[in-house]
N, C-alpha and C. Protein backbone atom coordinates (compact mmCIF):
# COMPACT_ATOMS: atom_id res chain seq x y z
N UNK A 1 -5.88 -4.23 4.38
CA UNK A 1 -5.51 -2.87 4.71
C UNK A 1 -6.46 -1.95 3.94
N UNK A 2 -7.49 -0.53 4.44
CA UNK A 2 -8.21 -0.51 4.47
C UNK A 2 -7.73 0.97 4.31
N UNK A 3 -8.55 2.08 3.05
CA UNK A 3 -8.16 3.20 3.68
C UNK A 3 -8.79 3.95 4.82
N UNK A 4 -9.58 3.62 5.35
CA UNK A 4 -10.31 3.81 6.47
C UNK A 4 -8.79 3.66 7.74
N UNK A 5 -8.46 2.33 7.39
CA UNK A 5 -7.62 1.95 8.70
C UNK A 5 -5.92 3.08 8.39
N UNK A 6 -5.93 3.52 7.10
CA UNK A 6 -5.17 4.27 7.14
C UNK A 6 -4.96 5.66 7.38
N UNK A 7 -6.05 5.85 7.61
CA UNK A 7 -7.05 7.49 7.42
C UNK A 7 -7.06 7.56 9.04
N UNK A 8 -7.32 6.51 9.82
CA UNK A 8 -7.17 6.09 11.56
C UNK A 8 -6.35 6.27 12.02
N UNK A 9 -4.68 5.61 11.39
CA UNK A 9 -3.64 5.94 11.81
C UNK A 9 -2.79 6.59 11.69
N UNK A 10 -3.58 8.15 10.58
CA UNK A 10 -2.92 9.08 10.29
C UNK A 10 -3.39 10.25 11.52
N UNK A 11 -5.05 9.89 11.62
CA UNK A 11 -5.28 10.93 12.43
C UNK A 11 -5.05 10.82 14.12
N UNK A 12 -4.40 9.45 14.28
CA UNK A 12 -3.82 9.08 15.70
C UNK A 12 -2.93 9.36 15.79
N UNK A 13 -1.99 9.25 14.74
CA UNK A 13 -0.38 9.53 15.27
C UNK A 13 -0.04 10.06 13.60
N UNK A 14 -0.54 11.55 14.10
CA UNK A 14 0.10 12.57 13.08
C UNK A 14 1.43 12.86 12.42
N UNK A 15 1.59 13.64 11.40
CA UNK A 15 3.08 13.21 10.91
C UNK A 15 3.67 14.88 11.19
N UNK A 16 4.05 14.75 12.82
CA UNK A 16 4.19 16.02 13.40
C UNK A 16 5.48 15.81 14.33
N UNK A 17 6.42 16.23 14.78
CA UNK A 17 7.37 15.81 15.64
C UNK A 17 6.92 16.27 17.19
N UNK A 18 7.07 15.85 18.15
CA UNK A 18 6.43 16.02 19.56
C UNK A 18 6.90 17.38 19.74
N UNK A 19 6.70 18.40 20.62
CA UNK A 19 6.67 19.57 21.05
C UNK A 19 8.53 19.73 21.30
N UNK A 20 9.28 20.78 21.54
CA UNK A 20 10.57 20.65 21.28
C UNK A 20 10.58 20.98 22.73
N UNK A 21 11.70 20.31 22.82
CA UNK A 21 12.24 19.89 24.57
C UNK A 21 11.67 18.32 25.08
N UNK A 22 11.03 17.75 23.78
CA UNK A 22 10.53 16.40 24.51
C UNK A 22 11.73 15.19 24.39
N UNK A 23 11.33 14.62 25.59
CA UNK A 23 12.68 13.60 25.30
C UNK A 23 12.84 12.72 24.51
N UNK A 24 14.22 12.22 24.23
CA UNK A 24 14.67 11.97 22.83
C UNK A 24 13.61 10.51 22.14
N UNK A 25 13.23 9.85 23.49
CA UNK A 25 13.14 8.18 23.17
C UNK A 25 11.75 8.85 22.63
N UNK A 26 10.52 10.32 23.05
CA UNK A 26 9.92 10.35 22.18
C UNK A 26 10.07 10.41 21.13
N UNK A 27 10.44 11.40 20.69
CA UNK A 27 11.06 11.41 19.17
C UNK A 27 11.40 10.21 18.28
N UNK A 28 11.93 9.21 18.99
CA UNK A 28 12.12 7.99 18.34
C UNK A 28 10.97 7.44 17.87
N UNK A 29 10.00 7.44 19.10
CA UNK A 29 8.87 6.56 19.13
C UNK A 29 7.94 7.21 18.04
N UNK A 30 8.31 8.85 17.85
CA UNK A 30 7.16 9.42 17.13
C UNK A 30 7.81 9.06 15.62
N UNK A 31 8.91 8.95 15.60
CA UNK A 31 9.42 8.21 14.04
C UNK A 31 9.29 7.45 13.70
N UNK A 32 9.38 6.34 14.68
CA UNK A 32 9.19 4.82 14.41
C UNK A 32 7.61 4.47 14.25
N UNK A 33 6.58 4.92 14.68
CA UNK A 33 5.34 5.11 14.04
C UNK A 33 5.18 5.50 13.25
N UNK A 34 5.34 6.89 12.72
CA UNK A 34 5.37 7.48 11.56
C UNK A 34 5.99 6.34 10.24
N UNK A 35 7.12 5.36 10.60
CA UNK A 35 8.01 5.27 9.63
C UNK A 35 6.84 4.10 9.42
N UNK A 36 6.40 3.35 10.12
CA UNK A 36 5.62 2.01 10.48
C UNK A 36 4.46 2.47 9.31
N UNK A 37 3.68 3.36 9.59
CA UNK A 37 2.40 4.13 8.50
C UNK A 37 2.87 4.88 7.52
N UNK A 38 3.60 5.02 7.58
CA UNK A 38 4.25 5.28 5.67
C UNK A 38 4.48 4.32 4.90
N UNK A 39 4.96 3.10 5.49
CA UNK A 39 5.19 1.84 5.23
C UNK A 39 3.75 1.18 4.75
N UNK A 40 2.88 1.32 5.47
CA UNK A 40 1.73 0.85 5.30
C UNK A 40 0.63 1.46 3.85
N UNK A 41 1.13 2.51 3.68
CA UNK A 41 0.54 3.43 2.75
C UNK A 41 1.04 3.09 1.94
N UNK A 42 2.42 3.10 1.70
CA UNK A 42 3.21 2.54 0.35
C UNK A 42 3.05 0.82 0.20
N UNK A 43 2.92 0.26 0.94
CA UNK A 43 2.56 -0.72 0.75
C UNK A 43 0.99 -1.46 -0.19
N UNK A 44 -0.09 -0.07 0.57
CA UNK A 44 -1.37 -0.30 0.08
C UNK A 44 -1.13 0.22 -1.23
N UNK A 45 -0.69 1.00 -1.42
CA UNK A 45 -0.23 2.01 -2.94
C UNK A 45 0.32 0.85 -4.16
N UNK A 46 1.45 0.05 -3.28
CA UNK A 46 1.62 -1.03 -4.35
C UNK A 46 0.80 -2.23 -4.63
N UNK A 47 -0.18 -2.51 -3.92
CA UNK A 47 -1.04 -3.93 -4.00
C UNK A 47 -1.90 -2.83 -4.93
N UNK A 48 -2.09 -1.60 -4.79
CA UNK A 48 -3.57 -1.20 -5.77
C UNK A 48 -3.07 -1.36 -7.15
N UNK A 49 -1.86 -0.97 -7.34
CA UNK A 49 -0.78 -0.61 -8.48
C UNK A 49 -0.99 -2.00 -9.09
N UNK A 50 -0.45 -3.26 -8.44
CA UNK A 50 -0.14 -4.47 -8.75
C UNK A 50 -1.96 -4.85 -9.70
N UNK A 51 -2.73 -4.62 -8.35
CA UNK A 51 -4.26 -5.20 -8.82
C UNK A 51 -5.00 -4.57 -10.12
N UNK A 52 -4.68 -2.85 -9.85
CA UNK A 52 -4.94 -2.51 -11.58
C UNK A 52 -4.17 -2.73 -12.71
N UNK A 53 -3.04 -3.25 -12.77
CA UNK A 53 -2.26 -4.00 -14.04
C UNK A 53 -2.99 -5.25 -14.32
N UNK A 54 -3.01 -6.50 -13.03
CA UNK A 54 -3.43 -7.11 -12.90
C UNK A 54 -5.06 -7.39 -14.22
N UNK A 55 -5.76 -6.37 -13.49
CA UNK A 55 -7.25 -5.90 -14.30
C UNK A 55 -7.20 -5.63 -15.48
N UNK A 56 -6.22 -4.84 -15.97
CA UNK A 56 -5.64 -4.39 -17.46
C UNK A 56 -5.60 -5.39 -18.32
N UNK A 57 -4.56 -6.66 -17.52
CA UNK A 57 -4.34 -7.53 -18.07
C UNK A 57 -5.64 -8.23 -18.55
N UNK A 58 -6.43 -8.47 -17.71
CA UNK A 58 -7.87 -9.84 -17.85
C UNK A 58 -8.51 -8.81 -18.54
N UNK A 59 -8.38 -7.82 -18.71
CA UNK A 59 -9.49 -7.38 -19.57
C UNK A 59 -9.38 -6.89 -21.41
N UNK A 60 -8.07 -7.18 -20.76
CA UNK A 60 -7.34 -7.12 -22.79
C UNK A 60 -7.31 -8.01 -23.37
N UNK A 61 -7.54 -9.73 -22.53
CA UNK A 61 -7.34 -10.65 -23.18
C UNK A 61 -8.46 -11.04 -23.70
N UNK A 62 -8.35 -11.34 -25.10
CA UNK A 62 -9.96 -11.93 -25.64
C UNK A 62 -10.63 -12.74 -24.90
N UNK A 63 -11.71 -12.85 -24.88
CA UNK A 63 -12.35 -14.05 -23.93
C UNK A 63 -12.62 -15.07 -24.91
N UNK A 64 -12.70 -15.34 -26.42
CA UNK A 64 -12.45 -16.98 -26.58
C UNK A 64 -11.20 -17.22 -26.90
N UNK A 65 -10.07 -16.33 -25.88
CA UNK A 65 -8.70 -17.01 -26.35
C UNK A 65 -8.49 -17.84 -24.90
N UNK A 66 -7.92 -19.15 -24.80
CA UNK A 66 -7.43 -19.31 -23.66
C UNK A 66 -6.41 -19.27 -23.25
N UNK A 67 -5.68 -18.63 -23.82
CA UNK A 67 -4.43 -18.32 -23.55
C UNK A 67 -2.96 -19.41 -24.72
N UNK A 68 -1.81 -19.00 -24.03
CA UNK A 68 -0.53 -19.39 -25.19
C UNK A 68 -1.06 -21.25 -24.73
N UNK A 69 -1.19 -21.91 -23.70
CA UNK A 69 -1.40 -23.11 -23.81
C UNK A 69 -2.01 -23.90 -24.36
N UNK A 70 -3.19 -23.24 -24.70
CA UNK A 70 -4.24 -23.79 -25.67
C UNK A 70 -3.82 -24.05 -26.88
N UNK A 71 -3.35 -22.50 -27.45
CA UNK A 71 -2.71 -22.48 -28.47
C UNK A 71 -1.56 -23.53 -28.76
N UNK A 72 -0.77 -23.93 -28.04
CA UNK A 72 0.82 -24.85 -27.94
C UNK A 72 -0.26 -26.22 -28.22
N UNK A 73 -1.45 -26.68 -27.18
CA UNK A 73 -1.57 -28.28 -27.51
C UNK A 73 -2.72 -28.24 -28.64
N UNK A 74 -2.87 -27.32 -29.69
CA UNK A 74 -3.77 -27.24 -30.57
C UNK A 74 -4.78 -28.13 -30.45
């Protein structure tokens, strides 16, 4: 997931409600997309979240430590 591909399906299906008097099953459909790419955004939001802790982590750890296992079989 790509912000490109998110940046695509914001500017395809805007976060706008259809013109008033449109029928209802639009409205649905324009929610249920909408709800689909919010989903997708928060989703990308948490893998970036996850991957920079992630990075935090490998980069705090000393590099001649190998970690608690090493340490345990001395």
């Amino acid at each position: 997931m790509t912000e490109g591909l998110i940046n695509y399906l914001n500017r395809t299906f805007p976060n706008v409600l259809p013109p008033t008097g449109s029928p209802y099953t639009e409205v649905e459909r324009s929610w249920g997309r909408r709800e689909v790419i919010d989903h997708l955004i928060g989703l990308k939001e948490q893998i970036e979240q996850e991957n920079h802790v992630l990075r935090r982590r490998i980069n705090s750890t000393p590099s001649g430590s190998a970690g608690p296992a090493a340490a345990a079989s001395g």
